[in-house]
Protein backbone atom coordinates (compact mmCIF):
# COMPACT_ATOMS: atom_id res chain seq x y z
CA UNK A 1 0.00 0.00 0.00
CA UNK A 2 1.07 3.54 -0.67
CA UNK A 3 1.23 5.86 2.04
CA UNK A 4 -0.88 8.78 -0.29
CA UNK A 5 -4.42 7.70 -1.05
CA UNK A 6 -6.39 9.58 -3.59
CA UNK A 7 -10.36 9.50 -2.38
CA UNK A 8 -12.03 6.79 -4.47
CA UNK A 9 -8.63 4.54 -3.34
CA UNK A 10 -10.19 5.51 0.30
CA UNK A 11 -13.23 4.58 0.16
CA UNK A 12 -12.53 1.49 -1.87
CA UNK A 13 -10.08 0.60 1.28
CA UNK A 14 -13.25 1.27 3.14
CA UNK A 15 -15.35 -0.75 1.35
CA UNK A 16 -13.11 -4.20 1.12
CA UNK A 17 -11.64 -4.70 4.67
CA UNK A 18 -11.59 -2.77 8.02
CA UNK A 19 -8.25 -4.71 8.68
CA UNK A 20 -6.61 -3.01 5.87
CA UNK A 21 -8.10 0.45 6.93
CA UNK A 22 -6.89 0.22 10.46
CA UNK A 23 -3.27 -0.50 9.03
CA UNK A 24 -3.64 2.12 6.75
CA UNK A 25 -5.13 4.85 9.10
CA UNK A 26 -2.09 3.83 11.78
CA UNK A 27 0.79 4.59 9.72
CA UNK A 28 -1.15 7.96 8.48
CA UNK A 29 -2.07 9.10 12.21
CA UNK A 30 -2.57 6.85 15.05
CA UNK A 31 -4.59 9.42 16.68
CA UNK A 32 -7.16 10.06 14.22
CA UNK A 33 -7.18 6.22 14.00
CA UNK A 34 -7.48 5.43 17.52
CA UNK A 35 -10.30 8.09 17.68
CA UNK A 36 -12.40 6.25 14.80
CA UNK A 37 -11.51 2.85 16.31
CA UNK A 38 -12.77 4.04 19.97
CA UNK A 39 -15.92 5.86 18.18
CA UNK A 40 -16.99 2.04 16.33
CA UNK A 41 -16.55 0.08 18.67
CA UNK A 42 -18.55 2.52 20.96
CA UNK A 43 -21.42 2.07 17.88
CA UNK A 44 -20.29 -1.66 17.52
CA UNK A 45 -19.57 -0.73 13.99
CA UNK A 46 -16.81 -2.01 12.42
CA UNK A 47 -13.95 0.64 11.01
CA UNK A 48 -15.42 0.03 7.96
CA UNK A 49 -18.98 0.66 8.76
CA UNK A 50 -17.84 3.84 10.85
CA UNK A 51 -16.17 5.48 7.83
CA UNK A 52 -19.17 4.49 5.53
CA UNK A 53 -21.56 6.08 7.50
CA UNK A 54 -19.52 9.10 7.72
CA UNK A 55 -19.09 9.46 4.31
CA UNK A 56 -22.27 9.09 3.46
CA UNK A 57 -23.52 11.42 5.96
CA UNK A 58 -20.85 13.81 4.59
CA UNK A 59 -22.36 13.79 1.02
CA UNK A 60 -26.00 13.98 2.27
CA UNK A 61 -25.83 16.77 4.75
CA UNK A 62 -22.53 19.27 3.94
CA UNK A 63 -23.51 22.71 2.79
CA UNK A 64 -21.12 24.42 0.55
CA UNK A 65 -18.97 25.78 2.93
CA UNK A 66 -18.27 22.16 4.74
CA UNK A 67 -17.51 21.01 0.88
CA UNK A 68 -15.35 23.92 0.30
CA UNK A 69 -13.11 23.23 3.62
CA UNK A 70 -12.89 19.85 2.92
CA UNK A 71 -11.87 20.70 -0.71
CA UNK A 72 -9.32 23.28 0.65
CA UNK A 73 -8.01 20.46 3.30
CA UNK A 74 -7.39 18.01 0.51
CA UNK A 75 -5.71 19.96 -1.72
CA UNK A 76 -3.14 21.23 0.87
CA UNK A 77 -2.53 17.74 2.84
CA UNK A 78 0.59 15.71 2.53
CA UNK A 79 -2.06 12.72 2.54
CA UNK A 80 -5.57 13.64 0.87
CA UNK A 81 -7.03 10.44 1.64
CA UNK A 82 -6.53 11.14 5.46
CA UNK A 83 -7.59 14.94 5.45
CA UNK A 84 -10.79 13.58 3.69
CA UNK A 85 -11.05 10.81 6.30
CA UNK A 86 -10.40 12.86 9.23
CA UNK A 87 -13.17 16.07 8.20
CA UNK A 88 -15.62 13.72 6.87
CA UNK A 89 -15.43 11.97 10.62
CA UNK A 90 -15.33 14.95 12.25
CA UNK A 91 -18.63 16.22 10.40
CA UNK A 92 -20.43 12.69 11.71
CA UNK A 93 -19.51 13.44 14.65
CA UNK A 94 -20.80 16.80 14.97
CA UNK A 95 -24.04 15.96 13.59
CA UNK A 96 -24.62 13.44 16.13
CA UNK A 97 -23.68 15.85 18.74
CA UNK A 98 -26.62 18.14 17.38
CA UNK A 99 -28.59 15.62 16.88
């Protein structure tokens, strides 16, 4: 695996094993991935499941402005695939807060 993911690599990662997105996510920032690990297991979602539903809540509920931070993120990370990972999580977790 490359350390740089483009978006569609992401959620492709996403989509095939949550074993290969917790490797991933660790070498890119252990943090961020101990954060998502804590928040799914909290859920009892797999890794996987967390980041789909974040994603998906992303694309349904981001005004503009959310899309044109994460835009402006992406663009000026090292790794996009992470930026994108870590605002799209953050925005699922602020919606459930204001839920």
């Amino acid at each position: 695996m490359t350390n740089a993911f483009q978006l569609g690599d992401l959620l492709a990662l996403g989509r095939r094993s949550s074993a290969d997105l917790s490797v991933w996510l660790n070498a890119q920032d252990q943090i961020l991935a101990t954060r998502m690990i804590d928040e799914a297991t909290r859920r009892e979602e797999s890794l996987a499941e967390f980041v789909r539903v974040a994603v998906a809540d992303f694309l349904a509920e981001a005004d503009e402005e959310t899309w044109a931070s994460l835009v402006s993120a992406i663009r000026d990370a090292p790794d996009p695939g992470a930026a994108c990972l870590a605002r799209m999580t953050a925005f699922r977790l602020q919606l459930e807060a204001s839920a």
